[in-house]
N, C-alpha and C. Protein backbone atom coordinates (compact mmCIF):
# COMPACT_ATOMS: atom_id res chain seq x y z
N UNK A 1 6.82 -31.62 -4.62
CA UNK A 1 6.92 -32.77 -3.74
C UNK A 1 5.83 -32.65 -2.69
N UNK A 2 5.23 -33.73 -2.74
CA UNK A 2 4.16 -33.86 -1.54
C UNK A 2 4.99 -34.37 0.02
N UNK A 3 4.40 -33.97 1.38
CA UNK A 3 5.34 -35.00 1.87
C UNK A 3 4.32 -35.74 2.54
N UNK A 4 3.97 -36.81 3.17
CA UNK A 4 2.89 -37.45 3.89
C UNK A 4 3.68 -37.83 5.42
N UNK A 5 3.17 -37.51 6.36
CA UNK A 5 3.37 -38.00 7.65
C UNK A 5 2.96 -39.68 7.83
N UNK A 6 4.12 -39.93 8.34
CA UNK A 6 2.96 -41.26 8.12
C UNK A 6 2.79 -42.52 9.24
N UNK A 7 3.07 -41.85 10.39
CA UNK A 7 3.26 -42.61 11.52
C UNK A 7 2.71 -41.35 12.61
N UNK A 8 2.04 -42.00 13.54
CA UNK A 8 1.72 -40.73 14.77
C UNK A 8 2.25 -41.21 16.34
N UNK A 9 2.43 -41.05 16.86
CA UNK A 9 3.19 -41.99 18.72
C UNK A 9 2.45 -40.64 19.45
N UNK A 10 1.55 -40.84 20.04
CA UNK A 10 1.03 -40.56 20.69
C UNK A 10 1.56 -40.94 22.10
N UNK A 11 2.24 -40.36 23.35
CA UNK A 11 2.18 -40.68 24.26
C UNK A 11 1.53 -39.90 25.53
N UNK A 12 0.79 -40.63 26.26
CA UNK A 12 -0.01 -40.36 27.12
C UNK A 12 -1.13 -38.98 26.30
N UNK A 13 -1.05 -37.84 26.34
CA UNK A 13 -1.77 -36.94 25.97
C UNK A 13 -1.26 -36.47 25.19
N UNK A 14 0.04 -36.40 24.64
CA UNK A 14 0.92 -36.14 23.49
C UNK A 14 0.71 -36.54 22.48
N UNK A 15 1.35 -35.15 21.48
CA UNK A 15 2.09 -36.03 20.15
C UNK A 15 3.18 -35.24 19.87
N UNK A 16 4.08 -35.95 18.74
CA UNK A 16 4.83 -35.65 18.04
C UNK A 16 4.38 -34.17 17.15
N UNK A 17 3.39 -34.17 17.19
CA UNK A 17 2.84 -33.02 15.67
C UNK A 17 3.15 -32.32 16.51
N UNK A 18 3.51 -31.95 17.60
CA UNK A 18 3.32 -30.85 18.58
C UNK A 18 4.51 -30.39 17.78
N UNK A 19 5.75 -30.86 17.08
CA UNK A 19 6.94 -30.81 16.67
C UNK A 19 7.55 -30.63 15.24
N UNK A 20 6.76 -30.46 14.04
CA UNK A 20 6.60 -30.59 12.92
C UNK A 20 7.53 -29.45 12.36
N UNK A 21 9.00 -29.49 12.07
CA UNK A 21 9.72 -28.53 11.94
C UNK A 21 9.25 -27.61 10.63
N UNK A 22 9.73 -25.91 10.95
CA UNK A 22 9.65 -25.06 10.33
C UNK A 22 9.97 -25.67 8.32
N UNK A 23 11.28 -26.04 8.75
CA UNK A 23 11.70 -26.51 7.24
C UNK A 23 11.13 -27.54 6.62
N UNK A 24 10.61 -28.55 7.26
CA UNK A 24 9.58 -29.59 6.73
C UNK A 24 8.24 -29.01 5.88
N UNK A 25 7.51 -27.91 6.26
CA UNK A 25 6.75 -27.23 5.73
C UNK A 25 7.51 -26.21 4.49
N UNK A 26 8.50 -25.82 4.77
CA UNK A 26 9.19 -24.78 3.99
C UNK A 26 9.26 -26.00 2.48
N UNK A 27 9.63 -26.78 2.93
CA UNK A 27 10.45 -27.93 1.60
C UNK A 27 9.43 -28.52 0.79
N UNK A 28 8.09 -28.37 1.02
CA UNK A 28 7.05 -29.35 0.43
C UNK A 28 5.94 -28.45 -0.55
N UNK A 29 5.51 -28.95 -1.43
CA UNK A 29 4.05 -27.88 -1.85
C UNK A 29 3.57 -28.05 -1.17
N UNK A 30 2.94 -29.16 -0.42
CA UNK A 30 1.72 -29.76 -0.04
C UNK A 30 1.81 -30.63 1.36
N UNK A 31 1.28 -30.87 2.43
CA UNK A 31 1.86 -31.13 3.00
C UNK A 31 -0.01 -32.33 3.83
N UNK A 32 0.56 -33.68 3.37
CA UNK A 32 -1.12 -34.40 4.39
C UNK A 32 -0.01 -35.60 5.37
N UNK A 33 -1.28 -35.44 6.34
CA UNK A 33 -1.41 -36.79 7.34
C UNK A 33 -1.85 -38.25 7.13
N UNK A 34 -1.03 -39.08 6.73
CA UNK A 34 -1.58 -40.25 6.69
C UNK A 34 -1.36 -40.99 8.28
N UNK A 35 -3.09 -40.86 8.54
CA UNK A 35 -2.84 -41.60 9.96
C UNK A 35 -3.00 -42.82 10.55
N UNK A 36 -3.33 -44.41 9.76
CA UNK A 36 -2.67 -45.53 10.03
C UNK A 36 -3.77 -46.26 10.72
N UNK A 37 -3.71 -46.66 11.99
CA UNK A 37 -4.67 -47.25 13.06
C UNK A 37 -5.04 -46.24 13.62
N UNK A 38 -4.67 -45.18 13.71
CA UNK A 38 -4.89 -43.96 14.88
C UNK A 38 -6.52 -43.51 14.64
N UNK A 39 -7.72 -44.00 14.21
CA UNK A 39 -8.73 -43.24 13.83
C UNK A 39 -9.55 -42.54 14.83
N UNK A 40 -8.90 -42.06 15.58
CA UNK A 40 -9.25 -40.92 16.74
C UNK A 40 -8.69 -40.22 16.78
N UNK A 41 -7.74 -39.41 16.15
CA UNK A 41 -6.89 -38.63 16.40
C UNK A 41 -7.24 -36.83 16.01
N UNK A 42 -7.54 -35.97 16.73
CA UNK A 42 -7.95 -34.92 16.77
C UNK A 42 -6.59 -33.93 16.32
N UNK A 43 -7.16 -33.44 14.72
CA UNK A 43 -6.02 -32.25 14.68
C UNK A 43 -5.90 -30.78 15.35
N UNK A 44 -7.34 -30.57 15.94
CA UNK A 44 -7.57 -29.40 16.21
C UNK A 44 -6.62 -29.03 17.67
N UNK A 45 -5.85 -28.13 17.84
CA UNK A 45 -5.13 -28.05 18.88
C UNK A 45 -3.36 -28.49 18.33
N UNK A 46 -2.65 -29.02 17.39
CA UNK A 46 -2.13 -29.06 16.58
C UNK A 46 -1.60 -27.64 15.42
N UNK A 47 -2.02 -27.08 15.15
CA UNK A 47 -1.76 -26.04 14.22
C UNK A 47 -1.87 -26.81 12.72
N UNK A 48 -2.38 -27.96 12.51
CA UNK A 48 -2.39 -28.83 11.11
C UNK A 48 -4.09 -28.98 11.14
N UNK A 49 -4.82 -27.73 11.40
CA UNK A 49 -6.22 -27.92 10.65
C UNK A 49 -6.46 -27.58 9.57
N UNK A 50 -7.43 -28.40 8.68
CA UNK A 50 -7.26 -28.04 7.11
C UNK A 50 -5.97 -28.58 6.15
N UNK A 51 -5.08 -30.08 6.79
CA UNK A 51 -4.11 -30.68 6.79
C UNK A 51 -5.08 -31.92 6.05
N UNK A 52 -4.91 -32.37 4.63
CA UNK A 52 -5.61 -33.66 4.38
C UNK A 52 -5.00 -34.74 5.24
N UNK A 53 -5.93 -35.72 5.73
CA UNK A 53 -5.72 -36.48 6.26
C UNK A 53 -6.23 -37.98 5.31
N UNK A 54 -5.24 -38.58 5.73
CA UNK A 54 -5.41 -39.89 4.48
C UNK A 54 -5.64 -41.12 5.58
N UNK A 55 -6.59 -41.65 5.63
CA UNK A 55 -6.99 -43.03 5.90
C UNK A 55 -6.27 -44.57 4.89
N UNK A 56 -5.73 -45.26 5.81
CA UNK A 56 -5.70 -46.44 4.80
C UNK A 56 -6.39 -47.15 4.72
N UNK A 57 -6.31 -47.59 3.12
CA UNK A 57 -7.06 -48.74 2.91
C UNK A 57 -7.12 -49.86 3.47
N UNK A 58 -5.78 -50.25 3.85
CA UNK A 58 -5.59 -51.90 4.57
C UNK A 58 -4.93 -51.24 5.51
N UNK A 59 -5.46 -52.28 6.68
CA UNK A 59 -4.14 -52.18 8.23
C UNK A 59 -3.37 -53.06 7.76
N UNK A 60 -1.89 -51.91 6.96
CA UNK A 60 -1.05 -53.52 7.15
C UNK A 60 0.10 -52.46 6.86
N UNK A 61 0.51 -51.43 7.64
CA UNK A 61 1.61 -51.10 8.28
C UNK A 61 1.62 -49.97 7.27
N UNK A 62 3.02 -49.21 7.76
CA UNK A 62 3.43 -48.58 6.97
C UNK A 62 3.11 -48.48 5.13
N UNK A 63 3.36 -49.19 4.75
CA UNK A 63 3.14 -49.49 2.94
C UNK A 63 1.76 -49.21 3.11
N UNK A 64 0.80 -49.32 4.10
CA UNK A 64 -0.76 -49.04 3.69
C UNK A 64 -0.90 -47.17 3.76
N UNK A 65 0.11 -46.87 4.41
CA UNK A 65 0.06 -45.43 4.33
C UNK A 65 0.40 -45.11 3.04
N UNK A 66 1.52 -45.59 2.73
CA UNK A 66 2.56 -44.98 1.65
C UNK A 66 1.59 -45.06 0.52
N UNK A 67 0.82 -46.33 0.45
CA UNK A 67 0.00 -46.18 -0.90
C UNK A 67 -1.77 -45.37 -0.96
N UNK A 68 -1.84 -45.07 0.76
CA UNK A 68 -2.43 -43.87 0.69
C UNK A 68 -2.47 -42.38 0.14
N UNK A 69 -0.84 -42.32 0.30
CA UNK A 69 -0.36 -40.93 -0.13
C UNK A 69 0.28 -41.10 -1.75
N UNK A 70 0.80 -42.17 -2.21
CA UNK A 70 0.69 -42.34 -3.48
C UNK A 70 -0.53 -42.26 -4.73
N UNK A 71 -2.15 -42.71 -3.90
CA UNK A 71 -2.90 -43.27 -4.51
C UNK A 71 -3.55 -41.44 -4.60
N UNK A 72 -3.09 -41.14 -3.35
CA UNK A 72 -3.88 -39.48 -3.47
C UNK A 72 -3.06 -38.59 -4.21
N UNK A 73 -1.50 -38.56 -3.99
CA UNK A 73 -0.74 -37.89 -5.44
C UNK A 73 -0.80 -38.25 -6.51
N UNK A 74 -1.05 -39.11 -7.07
CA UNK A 74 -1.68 -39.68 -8.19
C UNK A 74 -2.74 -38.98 -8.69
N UNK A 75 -3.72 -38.53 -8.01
CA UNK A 75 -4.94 -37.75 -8.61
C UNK A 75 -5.28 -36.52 -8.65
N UNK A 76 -3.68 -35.96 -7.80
CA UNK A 76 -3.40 -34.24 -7.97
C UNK A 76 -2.32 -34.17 -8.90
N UNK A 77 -2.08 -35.39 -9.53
CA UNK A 77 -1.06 -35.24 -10.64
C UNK A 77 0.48 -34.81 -10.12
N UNK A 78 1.13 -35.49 -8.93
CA UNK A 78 2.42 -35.21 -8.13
C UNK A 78 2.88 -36.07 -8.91
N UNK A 79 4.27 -35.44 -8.74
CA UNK A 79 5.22 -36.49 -9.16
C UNK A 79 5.94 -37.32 -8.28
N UNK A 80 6.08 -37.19 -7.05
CA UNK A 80 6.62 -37.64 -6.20
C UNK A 80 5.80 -37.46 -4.43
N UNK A 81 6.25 -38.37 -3.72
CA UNK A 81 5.69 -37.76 -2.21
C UNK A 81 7.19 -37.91 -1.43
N UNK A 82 6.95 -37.33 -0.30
CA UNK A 82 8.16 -38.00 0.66
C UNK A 82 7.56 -38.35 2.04
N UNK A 83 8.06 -39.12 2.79
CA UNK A 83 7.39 -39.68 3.85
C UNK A 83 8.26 -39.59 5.18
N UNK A 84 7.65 -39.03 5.75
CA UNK A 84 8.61 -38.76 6.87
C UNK A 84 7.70 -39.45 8.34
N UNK A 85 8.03 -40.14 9.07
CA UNK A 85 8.00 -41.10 10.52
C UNK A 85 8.01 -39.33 11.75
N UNK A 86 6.67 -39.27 12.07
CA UNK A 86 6.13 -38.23 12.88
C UNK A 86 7.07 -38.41 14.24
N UNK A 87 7.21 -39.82 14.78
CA UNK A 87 7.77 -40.27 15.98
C UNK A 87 9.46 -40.57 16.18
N UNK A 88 9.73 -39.42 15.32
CA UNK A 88 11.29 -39.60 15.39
C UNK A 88 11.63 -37.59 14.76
N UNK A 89 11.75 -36.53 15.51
CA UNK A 89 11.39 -35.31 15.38
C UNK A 89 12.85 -34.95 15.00
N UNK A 90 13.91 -35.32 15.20
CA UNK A 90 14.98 -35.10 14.78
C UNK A 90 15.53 -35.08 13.38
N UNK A 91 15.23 -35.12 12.64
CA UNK A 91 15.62 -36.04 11.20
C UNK A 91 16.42 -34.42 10.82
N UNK A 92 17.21 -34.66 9.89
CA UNK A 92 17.65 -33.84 8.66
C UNK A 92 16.98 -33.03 7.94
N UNK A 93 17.56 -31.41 8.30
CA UNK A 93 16.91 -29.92 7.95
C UNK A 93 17.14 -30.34 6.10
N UNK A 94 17.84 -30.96 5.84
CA UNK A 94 18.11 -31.48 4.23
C UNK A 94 17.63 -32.28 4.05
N UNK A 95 16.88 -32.89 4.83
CA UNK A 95 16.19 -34.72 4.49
C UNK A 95 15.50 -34.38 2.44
N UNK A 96 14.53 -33.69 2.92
CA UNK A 96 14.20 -33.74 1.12
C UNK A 96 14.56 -33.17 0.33
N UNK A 97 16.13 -32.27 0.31
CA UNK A 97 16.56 -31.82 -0.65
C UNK A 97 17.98 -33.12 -1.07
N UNK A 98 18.39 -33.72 -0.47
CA UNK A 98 19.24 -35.28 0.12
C UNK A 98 18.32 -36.40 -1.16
N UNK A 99 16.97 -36.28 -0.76
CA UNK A 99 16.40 -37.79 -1.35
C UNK A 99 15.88 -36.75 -2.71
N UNK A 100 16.09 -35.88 -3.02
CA UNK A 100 16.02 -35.76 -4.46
C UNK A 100 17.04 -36.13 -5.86
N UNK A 101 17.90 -35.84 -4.90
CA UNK A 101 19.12 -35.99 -5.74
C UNK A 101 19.55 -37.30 -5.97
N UNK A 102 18.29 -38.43 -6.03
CA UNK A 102 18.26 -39.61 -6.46
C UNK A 102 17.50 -39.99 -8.09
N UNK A 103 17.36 -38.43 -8.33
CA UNK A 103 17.46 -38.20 -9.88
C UNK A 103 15.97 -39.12 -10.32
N UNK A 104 15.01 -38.74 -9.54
CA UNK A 104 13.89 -39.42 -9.82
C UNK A 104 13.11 -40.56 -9.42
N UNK A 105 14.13 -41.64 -8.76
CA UNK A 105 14.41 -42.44 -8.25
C UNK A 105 13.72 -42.78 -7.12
N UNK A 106 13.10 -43.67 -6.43
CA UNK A 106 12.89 -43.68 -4.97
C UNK A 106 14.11 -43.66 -4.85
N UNK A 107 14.00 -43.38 -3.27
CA UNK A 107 15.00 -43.24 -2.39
C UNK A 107 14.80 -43.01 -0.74
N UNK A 108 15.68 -43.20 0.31
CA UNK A 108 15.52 -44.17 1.13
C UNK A 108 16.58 -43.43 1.99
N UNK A 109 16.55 -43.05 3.41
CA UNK A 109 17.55 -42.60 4.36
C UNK A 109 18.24 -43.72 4.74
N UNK A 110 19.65 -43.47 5.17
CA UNK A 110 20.21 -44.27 5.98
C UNK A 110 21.20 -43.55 6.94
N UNK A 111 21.96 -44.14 8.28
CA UNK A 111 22.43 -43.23 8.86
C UNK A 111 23.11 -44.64 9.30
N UNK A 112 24.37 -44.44 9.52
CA UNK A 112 25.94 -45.29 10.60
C UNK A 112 25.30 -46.49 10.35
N UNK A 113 24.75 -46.78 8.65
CA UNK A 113 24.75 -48.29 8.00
C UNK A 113 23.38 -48.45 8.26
N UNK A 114 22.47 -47.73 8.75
CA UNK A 114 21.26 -48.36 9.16
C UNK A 114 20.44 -47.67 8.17
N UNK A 115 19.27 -48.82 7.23
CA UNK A 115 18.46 -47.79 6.57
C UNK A 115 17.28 -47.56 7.02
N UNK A 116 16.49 -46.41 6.56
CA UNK A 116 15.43 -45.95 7.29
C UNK A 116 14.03 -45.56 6.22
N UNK A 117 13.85 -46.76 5.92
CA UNK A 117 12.67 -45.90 4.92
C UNK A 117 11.28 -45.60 5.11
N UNK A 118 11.11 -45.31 6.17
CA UNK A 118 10.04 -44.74 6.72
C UNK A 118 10.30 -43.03 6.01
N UNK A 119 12.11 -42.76 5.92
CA UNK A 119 12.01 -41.30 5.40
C UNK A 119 12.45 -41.29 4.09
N UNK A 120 11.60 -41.54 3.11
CA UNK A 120 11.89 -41.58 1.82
C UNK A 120 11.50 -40.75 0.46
N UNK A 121 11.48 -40.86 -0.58
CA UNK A 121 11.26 -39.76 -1.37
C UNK A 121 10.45 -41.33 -2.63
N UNK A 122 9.30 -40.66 -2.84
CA UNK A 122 8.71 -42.19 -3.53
C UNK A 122 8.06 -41.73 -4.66
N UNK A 123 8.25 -41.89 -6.03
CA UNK A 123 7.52 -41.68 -7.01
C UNK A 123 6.44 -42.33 -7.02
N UNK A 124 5.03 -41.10 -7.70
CA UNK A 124 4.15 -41.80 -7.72
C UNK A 124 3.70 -43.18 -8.72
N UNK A 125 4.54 -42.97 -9.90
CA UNK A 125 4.39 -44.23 -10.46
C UNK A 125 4.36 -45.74 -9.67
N UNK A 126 4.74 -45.49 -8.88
CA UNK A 126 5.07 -46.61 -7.86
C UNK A 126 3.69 -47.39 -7.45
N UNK A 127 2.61 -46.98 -7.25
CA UNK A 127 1.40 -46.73 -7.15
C UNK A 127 0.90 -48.19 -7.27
N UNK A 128 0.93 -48.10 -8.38
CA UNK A 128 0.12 -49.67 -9.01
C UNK A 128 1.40 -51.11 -8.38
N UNK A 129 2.44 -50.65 -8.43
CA UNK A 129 3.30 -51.63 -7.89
C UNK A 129 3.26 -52.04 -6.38
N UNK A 130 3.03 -50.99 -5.57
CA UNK A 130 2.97 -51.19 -4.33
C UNK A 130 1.95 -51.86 -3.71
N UNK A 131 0.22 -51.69 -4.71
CA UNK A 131 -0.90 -52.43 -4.65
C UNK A 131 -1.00 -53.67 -4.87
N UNK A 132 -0.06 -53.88 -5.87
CA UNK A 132 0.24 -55.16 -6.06
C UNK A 132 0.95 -56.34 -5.26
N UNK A 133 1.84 -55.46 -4.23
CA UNK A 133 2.67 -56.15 -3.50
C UNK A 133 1.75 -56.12 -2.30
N UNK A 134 0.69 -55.31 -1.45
CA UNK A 134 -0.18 -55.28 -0.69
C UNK A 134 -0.82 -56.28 -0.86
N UNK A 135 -1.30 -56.49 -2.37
CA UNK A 135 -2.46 -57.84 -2.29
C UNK A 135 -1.52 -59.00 -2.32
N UNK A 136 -0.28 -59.44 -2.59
CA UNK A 136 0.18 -60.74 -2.03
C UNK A 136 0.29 -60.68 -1.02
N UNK A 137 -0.14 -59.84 0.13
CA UNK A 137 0.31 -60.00 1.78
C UNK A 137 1.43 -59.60 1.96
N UNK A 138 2.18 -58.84 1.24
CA UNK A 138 3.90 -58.31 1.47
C UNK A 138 3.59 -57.36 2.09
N UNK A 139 3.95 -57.20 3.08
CA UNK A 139 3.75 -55.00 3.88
C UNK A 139 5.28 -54.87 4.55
N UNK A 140 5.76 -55.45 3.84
CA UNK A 140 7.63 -55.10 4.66
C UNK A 140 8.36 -54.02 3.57
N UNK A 141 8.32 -52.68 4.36
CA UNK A 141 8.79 -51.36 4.04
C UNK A 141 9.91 -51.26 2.97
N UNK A 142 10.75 -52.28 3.64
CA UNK A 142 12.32 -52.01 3.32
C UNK A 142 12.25 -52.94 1.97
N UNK A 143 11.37 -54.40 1.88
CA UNK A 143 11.63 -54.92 1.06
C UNK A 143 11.17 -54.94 -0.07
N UNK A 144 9.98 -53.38 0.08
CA UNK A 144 9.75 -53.33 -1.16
C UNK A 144 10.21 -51.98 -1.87
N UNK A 145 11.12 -51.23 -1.04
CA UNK A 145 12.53 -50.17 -1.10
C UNK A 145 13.15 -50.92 -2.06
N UNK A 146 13.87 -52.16 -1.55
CA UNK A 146 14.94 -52.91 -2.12
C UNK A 146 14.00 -53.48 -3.40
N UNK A 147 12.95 -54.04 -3.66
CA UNK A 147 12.33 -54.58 -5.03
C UNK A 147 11.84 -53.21 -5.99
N UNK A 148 12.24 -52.26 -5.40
CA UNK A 148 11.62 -51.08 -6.38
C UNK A 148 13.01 -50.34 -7.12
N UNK A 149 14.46 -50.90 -6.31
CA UNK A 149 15.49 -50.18 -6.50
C UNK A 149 15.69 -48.92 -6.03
N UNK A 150 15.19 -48.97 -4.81
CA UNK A 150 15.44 -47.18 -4.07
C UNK A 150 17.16 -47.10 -3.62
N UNK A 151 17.39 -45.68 -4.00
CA UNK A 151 18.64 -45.19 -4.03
C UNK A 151 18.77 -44.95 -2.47
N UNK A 152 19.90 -45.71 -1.85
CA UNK A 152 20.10 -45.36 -0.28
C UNK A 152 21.03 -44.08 0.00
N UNK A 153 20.48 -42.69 0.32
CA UNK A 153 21.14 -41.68 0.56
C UNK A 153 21.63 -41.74 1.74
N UNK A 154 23.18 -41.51 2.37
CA UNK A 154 23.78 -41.67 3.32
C UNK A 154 23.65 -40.04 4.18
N UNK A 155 23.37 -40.52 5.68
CA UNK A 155 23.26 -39.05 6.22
C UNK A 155 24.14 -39.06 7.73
N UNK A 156 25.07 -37.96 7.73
CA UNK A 156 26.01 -38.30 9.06
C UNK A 156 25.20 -38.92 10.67
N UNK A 157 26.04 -39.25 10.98
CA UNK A 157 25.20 -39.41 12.90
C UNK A 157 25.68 -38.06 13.18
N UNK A 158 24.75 -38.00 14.06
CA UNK A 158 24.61 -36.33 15.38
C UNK A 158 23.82 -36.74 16.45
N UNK A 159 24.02 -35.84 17.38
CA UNK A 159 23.49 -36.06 18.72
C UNK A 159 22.73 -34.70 19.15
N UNK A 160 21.64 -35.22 18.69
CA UNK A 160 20.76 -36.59 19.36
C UNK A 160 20.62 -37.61 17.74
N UNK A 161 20.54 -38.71 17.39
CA UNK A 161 20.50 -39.50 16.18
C UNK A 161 19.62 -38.71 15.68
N UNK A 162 19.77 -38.33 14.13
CA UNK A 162 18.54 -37.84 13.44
C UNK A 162 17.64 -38.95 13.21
N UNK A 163 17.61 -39.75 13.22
CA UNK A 163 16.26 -41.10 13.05
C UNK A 163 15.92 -41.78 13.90
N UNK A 164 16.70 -41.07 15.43
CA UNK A 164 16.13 -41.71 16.70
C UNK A 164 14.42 -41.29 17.14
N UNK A 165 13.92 -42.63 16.86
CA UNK A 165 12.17 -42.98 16.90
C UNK A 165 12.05 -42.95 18.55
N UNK A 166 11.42 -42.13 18.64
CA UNK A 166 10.67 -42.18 20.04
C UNK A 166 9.26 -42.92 20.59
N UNK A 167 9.61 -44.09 21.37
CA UNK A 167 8.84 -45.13 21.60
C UNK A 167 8.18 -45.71 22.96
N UNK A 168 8.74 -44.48 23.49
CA UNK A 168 8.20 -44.72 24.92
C UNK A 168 7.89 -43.09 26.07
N UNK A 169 7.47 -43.21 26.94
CA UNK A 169 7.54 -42.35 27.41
C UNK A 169 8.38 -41.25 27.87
N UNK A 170 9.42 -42.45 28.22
CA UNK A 170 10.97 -42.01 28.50
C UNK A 170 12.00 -40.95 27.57
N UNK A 171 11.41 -41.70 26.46
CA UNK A 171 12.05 -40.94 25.35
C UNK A 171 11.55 -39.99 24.48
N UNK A 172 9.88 -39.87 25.08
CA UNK A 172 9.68 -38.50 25.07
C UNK A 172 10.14 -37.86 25.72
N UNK A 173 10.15 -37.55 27.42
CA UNK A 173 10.81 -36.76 28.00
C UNK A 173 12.44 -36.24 27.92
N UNK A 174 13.25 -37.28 27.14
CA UNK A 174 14.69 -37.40 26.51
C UNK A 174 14.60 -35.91 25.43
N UNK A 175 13.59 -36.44 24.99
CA UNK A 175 13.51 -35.76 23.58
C UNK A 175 13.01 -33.99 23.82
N UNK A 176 11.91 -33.89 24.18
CA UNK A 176 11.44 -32.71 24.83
C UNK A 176 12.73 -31.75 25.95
N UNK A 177 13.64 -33.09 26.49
CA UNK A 177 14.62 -32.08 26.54
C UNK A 177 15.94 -31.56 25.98
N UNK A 178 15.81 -32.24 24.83
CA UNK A 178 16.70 -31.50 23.87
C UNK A 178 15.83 -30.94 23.02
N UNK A 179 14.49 -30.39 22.91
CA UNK A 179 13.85 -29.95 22.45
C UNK A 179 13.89 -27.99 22.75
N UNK A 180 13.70 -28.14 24.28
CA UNK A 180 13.36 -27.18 24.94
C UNK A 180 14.18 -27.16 26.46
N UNK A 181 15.66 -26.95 25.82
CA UNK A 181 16.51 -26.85 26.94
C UNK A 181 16.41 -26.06 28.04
């Protein structure tokens, strides 16, 4: 399993990578940055140098990542990637052992009814389908989850939310202190 980062929140002099859990690396062969609009973003100072970094083809959200990291597992011969949202550090020490057991399947987090597929598990076959849905102008995440048939894996609430996205400053400092009590 590849996994691709695929969102960065940078706040003020920050990031999220500062946060990239032990087991996230433990769970993956391979592990790249797909970084989105961000094309300034310096890994050095990070501990992710020598981390492929994937540019998208189109600005057109999320799905332009995903078929970044599809289009590049595709040519290392992966069978799968998983995609995990950099700006939400909490997620599930099981997140990709959870979206496997969708038996091949995409598949798709959800938590207290809400789905989240920013953290998903995506076969690369998917590849040519997702390009396809890019060039009609479709870039909505979820709806092409739901047109691909991704399996929605259910994951308990905890506190702090495992898919609580951090979006402001505020909630960095929220976060950093349940980080580093």
């Amino acid at each position: 399993v590849v996994a691709t980062l695929t969102a960065i929140l940078a706040v003020h002099t920050s990031s999220n990578l500062l946060h990239i859990p032990d087991f996230v690396l433990s769970l993956v062969t391979l592990l790249v940055l797909g970084y989105g609009l961000v094309r300034s973003f310096r890994l050095r100072g990070f501990g992710l140098v020598g981390v492929p970094v994937l540019p998208d083809a189109q600005p057109m959200g999320p799905l332009s990542g995903l078929l970044a990291g599809l289009d590049w597992a595709a040519e290392i011969d992966a069978d799968a990637i998983v995609t995990v949202a950099v700006d939400t550090p909490f997620f599930p020490a099981d997140l990709v052992a959870r979206l496997l057991q969708a038996g091949g399947k995409a598949a798709i987090a959800t938590c207290a009814g809400r789905a989240h597929p920013t953290f998903g598990l995506w076969p690369v076959a998917l590849h040519r389908d997702l390009r396809d849905t890019l060039a009609r102008g479709d870039a909505k995440l979820m709806r092409f989850a739901e047109g691909v048939g991704a399996v929605q894996i259910a994951f308990d609430p905890a506190d702090p939310d495992p898919f609580w996205n951090l979006n402001t400053p505020d909630d960095l400092i929220r976060a950093r202190a349940v980080l580093v009590p």
